[in-house]
PDB file of N, CA and C in Angstrom:
ATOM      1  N   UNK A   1      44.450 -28.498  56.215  1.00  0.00           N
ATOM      2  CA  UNK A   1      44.175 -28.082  54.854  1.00  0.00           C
ATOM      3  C   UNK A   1      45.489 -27.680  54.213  1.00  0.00           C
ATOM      4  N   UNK A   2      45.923 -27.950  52.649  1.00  0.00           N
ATOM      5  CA  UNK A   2      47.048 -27.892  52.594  1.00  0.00           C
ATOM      6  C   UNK A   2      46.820 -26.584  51.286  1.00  0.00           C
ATOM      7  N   UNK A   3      47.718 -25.461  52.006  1.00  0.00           N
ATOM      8  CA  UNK A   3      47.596 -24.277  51.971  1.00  0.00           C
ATOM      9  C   UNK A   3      47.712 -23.860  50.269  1.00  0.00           C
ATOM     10  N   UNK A   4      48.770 -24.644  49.666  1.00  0.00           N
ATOM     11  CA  UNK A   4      49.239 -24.728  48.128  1.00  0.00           C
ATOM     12  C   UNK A   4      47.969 -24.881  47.555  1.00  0.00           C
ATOM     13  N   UNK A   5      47.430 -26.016  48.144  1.00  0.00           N
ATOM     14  CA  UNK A   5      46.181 -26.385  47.133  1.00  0.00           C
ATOM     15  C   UNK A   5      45.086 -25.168  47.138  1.00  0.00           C
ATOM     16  N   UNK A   6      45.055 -24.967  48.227  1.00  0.00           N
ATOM     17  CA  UNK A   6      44.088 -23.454  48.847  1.00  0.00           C
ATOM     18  C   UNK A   6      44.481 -22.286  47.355  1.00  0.00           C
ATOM     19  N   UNK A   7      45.613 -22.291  47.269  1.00  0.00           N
ATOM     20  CA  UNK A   7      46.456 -20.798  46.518  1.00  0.00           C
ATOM     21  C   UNK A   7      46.220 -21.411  45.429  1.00  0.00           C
ATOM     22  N   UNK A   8      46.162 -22.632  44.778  1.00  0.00           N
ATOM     23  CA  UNK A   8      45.816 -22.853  43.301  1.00  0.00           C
ATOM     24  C   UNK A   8      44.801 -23.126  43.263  1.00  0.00           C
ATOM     25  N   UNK A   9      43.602 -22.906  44.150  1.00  0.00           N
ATOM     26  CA  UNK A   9      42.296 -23.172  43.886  1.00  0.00           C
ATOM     27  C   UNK A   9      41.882 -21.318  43.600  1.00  0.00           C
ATOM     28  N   UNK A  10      42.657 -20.805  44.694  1.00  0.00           N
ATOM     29  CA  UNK A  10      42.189 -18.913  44.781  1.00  0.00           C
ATOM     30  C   UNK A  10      42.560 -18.368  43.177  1.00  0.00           C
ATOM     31  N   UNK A  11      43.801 -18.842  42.818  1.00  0.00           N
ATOM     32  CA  UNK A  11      44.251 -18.382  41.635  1.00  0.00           C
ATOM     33  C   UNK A  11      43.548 -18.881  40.481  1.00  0.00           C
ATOM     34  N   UNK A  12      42.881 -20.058  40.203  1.00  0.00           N
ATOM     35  CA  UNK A  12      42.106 -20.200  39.226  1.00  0.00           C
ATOM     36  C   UNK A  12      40.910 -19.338  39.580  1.00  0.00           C
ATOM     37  N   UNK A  13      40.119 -19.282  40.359  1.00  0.00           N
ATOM     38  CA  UNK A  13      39.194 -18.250  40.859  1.00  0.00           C
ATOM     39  C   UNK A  13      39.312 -17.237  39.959  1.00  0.00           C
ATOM     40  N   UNK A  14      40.182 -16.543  40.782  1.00  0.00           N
ATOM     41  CA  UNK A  14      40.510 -15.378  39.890  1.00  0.00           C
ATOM     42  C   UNK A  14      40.397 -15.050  38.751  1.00  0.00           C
ATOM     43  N   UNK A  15      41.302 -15.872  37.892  1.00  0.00           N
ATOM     44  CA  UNK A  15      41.226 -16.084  36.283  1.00  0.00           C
ATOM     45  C   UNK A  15      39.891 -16.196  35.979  1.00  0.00           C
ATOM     46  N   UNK A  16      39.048 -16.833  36.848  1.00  0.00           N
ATOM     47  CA  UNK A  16      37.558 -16.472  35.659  1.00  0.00           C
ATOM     48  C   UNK A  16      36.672 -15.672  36.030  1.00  0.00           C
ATOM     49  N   UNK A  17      37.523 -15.066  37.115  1.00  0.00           N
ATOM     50  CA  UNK A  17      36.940 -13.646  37.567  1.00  0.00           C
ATOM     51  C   UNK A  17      37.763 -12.408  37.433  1.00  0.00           C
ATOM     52  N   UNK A  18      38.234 -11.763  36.591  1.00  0.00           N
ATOM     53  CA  UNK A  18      39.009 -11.196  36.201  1.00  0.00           C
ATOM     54  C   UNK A  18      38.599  -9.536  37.053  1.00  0.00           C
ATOM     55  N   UNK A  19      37.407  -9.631  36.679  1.00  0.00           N
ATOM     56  CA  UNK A  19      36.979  -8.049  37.245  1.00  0.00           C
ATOM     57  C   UNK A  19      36.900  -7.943  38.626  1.00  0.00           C
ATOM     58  N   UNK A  20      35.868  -6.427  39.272  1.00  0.00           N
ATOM     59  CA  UNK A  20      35.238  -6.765  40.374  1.00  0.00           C
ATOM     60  C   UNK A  20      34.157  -7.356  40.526  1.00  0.00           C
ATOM     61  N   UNK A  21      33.948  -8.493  41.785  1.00  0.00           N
ATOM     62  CA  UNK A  21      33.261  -9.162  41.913  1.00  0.00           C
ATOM     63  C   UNK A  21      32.139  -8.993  42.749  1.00  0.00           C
ATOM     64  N   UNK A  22      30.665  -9.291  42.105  1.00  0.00           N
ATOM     65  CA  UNK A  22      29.500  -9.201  42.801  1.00  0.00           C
ATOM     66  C   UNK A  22      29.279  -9.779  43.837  1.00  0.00           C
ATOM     67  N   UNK A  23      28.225  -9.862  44.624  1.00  0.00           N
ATOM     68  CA  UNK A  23      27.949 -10.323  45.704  1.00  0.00           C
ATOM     69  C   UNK A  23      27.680 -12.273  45.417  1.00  0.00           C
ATOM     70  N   UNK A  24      26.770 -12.321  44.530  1.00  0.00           N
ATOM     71  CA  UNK A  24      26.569 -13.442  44.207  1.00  0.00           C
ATOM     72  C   UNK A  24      27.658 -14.334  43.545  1.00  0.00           C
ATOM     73  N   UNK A  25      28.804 -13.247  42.751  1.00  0.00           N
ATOM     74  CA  UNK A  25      30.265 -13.785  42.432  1.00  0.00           C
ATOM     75  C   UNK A  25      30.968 -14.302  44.083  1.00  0.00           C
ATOM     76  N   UNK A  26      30.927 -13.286  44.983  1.00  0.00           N
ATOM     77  CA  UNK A  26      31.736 -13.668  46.053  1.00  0.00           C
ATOM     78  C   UNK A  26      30.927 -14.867  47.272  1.00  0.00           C
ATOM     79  N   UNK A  27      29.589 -14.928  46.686  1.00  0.00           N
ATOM     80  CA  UNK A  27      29.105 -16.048  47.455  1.00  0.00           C
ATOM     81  C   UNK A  27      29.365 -17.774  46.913  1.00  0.00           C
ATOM     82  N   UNK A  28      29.544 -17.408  45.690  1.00  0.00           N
ATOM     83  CA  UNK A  28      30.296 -18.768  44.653  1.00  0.00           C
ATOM     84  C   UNK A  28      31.517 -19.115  45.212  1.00  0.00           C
ATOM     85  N   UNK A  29      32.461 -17.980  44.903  1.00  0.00           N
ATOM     86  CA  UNK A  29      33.674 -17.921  45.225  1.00  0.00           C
ATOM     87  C   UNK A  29      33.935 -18.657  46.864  1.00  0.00           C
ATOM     88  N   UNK A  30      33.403 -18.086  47.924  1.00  0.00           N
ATOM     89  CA  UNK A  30      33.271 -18.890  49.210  1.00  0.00           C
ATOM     90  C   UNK A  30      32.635 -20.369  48.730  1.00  0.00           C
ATOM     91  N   UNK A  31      31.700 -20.473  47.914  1.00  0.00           N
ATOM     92  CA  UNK A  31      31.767 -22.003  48.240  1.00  0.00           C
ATOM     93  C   UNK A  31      33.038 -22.808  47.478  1.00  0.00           C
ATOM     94  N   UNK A  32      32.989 -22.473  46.364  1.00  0.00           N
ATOM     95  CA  UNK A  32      34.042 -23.407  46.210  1.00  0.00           C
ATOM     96  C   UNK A  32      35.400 -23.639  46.886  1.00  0.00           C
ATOM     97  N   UNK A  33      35.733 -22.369  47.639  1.00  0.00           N
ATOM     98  CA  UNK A  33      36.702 -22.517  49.006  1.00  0.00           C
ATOM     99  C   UNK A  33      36.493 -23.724  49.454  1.00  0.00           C
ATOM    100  N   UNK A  34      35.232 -23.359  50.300  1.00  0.00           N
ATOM    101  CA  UNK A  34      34.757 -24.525  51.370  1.00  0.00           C
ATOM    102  C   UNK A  34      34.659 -26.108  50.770  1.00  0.00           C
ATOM    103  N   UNK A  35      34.216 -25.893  49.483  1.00  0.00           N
ATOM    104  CA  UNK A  35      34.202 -27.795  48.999  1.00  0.00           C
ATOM    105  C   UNK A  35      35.853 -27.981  48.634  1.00  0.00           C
ATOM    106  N   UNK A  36      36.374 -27.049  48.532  1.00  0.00           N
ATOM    107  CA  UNK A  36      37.890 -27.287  48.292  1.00  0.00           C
ATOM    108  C   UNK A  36      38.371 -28.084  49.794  1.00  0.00           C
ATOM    109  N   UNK A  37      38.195 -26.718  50.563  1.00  0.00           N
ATOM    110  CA  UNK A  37      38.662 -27.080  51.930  1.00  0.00           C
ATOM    111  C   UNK A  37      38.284 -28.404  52.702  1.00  0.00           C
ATOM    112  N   UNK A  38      36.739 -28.782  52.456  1.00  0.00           N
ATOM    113  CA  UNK A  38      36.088 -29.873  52.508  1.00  0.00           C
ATOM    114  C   UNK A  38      37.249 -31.414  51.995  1.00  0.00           C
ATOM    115  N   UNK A  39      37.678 -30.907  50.410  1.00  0.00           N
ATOM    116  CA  UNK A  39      38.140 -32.045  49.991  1.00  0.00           C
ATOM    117  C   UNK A  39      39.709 -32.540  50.401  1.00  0.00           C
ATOM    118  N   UNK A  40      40.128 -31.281  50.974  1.00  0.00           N
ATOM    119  CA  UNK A  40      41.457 -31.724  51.531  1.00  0.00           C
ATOM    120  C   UNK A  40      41.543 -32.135  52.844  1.00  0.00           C
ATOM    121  N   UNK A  41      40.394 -31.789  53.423  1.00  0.00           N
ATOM    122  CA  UNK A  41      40.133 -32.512  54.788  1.00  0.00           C
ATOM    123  C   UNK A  41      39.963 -33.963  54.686  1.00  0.00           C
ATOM    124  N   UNK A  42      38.440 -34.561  53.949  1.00  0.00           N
ATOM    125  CA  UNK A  42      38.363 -35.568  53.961  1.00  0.00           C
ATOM    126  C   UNK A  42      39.417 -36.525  53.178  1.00  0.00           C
ATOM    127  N   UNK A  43      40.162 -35.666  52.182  1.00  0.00           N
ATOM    128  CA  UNK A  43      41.389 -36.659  51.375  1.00  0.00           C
ATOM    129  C   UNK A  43      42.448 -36.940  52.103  1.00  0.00           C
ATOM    130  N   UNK A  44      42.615 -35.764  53.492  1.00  0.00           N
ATOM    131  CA  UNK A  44      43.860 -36.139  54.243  1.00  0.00           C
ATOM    132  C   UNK A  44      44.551 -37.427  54.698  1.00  0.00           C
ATOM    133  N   UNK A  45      43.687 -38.065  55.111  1.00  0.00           N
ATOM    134  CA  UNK A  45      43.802 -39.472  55.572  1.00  0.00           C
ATOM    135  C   UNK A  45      43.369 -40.514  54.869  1.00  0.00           C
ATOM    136  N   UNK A  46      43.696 -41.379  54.386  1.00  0.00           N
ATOM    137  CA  UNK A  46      43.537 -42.811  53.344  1.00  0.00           C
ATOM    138  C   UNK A  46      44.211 -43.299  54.277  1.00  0.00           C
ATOM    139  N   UNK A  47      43.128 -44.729  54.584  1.00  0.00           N
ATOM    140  CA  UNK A  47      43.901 -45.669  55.145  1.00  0.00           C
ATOM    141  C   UNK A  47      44.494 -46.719  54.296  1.00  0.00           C
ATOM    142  N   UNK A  48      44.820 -48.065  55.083  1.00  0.00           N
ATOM    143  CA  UNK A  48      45.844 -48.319  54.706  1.00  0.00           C
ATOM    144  C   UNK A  48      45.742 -49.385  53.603  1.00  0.00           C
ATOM    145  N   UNK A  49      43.954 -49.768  53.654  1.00  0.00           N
ATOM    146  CA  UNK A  49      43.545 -50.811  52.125  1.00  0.00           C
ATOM    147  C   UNK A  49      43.091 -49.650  51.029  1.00  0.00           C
ATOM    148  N   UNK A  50      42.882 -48.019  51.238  1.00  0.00           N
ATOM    149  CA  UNK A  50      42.760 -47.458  50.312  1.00  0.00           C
ATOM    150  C   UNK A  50      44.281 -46.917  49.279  1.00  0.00           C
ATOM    151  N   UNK A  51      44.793 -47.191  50.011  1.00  0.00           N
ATOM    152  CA  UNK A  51      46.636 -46.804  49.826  1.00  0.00           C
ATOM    153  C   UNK A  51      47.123 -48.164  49.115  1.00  0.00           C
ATOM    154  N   UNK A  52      46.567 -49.339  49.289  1.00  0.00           N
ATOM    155  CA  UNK A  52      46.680 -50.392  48.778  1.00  0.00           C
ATOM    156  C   UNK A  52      46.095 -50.420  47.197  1.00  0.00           C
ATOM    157  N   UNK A  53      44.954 -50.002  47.506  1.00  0.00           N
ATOM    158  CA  UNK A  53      44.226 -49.850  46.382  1.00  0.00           C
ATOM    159  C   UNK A  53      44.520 -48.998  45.328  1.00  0.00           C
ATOM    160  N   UNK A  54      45.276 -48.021  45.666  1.00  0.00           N
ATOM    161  CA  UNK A  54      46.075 -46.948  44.623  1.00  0.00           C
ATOM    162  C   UNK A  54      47.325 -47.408  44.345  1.00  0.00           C
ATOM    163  N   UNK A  55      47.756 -48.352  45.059  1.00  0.00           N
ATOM    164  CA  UNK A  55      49.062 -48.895  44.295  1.00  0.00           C
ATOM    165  C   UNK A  55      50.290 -48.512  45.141  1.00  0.00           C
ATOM    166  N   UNK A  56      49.966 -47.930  46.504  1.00  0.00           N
ATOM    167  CA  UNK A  56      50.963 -47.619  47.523  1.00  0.00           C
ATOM    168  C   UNK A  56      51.178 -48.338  48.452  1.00  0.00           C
ATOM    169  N   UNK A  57      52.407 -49.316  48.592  1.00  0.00           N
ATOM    170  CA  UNK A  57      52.885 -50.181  49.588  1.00  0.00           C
ATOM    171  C   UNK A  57      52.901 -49.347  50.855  1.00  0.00           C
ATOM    172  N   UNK A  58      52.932 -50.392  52.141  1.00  0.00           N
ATOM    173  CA  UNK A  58      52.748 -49.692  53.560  1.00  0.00           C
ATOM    174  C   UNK A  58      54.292 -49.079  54.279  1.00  0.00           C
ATOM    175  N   UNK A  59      55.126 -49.302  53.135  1.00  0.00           N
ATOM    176  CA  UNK A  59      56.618 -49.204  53.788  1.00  0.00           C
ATOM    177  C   UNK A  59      57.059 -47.699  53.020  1.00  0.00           C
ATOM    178  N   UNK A  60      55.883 -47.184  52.043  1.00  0.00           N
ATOM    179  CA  UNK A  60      56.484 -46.152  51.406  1.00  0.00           C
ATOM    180  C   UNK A  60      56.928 -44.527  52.290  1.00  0.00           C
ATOM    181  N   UNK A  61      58.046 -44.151  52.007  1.00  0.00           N
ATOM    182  CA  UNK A  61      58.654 -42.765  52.717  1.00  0.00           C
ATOM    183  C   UNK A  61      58.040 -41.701  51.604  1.00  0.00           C
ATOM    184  N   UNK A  62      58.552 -40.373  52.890  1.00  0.00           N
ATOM    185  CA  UNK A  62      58.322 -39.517  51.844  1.00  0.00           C
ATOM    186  C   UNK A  62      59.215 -39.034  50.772  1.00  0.00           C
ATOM    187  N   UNK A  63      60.630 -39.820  51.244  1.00  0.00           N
ATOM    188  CA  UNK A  63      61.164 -39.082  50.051  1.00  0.00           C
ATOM    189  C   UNK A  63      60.940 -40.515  49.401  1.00  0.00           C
ATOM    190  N   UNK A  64      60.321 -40.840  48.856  1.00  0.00           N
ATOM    191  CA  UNK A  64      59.314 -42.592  47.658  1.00  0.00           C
ATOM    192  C   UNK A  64      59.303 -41.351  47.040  1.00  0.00           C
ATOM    193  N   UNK A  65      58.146 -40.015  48.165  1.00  0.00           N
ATOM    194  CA  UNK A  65      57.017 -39.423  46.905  1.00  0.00           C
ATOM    195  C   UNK A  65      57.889 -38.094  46.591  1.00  0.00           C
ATOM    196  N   UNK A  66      59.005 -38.270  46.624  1.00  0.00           N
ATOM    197  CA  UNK A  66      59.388 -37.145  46.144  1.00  0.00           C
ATOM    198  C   UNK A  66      60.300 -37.628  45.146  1.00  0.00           C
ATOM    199  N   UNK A  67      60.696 -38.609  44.985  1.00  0.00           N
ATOM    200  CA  UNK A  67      61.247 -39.225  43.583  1.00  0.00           C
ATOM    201  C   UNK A  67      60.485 -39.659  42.549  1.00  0.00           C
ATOM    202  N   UNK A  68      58.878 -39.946  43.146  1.00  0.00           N
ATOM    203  CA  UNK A  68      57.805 -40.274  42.242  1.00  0.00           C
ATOM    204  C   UNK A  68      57.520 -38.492  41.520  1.00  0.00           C
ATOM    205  N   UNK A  69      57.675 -37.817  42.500  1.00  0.00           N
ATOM    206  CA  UNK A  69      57.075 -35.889  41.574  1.00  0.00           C
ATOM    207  C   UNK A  69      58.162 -35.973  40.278  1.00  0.00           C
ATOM    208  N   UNK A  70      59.583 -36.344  41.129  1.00  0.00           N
ATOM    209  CA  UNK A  70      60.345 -35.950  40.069  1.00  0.00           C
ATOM    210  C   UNK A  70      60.430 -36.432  38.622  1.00  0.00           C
ATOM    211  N   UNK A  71      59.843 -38.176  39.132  1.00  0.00           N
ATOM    212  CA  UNK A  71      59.923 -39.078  38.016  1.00  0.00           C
ATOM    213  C   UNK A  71      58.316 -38.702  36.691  1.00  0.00           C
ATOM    214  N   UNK A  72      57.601 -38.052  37.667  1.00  0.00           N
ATOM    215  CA  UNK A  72      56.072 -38.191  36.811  1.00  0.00           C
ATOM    216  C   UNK A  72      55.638 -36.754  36.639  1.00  0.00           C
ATOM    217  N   UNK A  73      55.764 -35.625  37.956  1.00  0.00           N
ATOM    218  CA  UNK A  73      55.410 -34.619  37.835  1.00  0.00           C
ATOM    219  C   UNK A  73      53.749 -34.600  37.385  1.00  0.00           C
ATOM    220  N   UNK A  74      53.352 -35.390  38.437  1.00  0.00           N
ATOM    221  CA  UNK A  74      51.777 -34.762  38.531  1.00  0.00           C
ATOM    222  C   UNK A  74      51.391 -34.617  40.161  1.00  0.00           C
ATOM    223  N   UNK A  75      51.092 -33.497  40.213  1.00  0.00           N
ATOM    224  CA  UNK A  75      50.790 -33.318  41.530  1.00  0.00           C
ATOM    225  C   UNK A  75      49.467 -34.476  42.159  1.00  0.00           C
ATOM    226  N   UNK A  76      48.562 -34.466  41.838  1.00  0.00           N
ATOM    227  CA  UNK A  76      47.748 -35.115  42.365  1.00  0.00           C
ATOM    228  C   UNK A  76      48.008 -36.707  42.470  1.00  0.00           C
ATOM    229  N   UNK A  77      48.929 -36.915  42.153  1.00  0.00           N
ATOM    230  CA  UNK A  77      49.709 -38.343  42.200  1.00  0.00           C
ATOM    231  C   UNK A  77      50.412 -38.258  43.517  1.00  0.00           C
ATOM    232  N   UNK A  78      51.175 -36.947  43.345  1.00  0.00           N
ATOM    233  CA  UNK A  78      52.147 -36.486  44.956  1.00  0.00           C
ATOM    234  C   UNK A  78      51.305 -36.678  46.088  1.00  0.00           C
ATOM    235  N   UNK A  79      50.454 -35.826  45.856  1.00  0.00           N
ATOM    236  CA  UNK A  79      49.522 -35.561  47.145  1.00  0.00           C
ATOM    237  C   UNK A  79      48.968 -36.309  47.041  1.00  0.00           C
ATOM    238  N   UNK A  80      48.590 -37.282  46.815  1.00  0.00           N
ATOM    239  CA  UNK A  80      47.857 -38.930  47.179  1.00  0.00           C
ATOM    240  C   UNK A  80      49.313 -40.083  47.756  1.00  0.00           C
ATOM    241  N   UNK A  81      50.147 -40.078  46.929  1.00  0.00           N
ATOM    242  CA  UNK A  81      51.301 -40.663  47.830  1.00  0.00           C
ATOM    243  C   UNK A  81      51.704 -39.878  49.145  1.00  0.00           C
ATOM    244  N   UNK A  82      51.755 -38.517  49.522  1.00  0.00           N
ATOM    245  CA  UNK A  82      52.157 -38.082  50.550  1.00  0.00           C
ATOM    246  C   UNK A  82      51.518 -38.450  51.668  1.00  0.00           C
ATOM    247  N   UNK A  83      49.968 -38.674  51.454  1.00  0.00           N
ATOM    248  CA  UNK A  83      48.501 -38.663  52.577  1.00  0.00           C
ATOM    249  C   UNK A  83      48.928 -40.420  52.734  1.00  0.00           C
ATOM    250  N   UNK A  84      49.491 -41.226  51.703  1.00  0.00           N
ATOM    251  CA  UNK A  84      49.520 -42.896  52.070  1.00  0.00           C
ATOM    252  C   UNK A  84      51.017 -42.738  52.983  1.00  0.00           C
ATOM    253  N   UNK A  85      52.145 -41.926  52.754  1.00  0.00           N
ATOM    254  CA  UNK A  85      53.409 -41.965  53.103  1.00  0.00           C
ATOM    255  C   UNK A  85      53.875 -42.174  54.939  1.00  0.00           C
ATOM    256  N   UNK A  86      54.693 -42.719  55.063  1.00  0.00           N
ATOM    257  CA  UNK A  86      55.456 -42.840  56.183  1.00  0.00           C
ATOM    258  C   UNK A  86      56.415 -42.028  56.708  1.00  0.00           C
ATOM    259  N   UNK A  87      56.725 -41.584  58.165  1.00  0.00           N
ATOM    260  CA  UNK A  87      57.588 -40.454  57.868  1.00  0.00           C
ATOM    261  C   UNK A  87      58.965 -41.679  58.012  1.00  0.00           C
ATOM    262  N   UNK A  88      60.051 -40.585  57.588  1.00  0.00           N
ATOM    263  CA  UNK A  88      61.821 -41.368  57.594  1.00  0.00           C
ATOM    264  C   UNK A  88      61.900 -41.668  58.824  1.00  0.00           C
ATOM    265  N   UNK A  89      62.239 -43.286  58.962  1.00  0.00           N
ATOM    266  CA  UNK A  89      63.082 -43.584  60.133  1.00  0.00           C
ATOM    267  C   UNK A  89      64.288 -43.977  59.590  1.00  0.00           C
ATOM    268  N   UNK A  90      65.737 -43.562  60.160  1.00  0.00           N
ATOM    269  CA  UNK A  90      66.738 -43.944  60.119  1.00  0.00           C
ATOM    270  C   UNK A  90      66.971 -46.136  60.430  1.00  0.00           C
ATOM    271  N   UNK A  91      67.424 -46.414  59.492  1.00  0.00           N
ATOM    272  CA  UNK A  91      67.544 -48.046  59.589  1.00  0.00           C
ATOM    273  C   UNK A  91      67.991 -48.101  60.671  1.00  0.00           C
ATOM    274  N   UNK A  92      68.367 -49.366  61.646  1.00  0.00           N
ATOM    275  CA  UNK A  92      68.714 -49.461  62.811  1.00  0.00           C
ATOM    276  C   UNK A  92      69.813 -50.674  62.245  1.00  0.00           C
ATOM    277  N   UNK A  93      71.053 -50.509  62.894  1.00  0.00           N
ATOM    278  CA  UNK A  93      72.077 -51.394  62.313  1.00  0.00           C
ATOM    279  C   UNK A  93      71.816 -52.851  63.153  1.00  0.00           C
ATOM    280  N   UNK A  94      71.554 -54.052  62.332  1.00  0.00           N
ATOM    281  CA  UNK A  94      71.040 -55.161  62.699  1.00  0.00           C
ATOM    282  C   UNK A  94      72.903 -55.942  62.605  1.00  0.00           C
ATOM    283  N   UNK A  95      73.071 -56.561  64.080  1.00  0.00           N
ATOM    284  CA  UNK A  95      74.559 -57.593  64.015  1.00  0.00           C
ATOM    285  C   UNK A  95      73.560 -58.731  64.043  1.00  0.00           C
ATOM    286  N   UNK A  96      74.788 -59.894  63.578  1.00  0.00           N
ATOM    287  CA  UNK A  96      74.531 -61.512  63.947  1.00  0.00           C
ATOM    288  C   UNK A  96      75.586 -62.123  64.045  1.00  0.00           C
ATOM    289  N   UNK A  97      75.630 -62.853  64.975  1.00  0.00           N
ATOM    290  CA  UNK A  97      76.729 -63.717  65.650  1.00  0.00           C
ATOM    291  C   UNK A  97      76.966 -64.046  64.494  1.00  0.00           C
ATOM    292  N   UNK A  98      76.409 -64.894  63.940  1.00  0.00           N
ATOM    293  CA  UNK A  98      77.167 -65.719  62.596  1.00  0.00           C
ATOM    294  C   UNK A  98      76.096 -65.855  61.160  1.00  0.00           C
ATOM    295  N   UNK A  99      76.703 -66.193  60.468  1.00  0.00           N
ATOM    296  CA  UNK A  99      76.298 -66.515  59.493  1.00  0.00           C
ATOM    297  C   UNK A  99      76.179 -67.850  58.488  1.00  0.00           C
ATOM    298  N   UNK A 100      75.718 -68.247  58.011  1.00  0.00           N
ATOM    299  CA  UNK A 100      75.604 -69.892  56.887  1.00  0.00           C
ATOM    300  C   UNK A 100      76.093 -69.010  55.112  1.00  0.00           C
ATOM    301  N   UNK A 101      76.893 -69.403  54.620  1.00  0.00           N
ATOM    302  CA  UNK A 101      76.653 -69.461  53.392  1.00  0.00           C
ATOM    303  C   UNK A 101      76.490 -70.483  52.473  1.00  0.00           C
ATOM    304  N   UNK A 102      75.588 -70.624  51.799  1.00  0.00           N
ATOM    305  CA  UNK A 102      75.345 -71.497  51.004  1.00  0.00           C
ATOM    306  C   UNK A 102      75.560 -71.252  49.611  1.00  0.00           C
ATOM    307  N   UNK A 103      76.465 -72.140  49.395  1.00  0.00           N
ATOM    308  CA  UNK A 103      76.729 -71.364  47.121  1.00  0.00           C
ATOM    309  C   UNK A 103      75.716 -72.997  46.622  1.00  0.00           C
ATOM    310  N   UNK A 104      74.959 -72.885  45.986  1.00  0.00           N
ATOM    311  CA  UNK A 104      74.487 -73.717  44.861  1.00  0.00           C
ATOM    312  C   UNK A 104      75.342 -73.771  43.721  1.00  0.00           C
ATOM    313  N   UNK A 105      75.638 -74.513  43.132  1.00  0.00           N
ATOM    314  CA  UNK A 105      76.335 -74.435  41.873  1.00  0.00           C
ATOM    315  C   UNK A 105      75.556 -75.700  40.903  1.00  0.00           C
TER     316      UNK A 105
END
């Protein structure tokens, strides 16, 4: 469960609960936790034709989605690229005996 989302779900809470809260306030309040918590569970994982389907290639890193926050700044864009994302592998330096060049002109 990803804890941020947890703290901006508690903090809107709050705001429309400004006072102290009743019993039947704090039995609301727990559920929408739980369908919160619910939704970051089941959103955790997208496979890899639903990641397709949002428009996320299978080669994407995480720092893709951290140039995408910077470029768009919507979170729920982030956290849907992060759950499709790959972690960094360092390139592996590829030699070849030789090479062909071909110029067309």
């Amino acid at each position: 469960i990803n804890a941020e989302y947890m703290g901006t779900v508690f903090n809107r809470i709050i705001e429309v609960f400004p006072g102290p809260l009743s019993f039947m306030e704090i039995r609301l309040f727990a559920l929408v936790l739980l369908s919160a918590a619910l939704h970051c569970a089941v959103g955790a994982a997208f496979d890899s034709a639903s990641c397709l389907e949002l428009g996320f290639s299978e080669t994407l890193t995480v720092s893709d989605c951290n140039k995408l926050k910077q470029a768009v700044r919507d979170e729920d864009l982030y956290r849907e690229c992060l759950q499709c994302s790959n972690e960094e592998t360092k390139p592996e330096k590829i030699m070849f005996r030789s090479a062909v060049l071909e110029v067309c002109q």
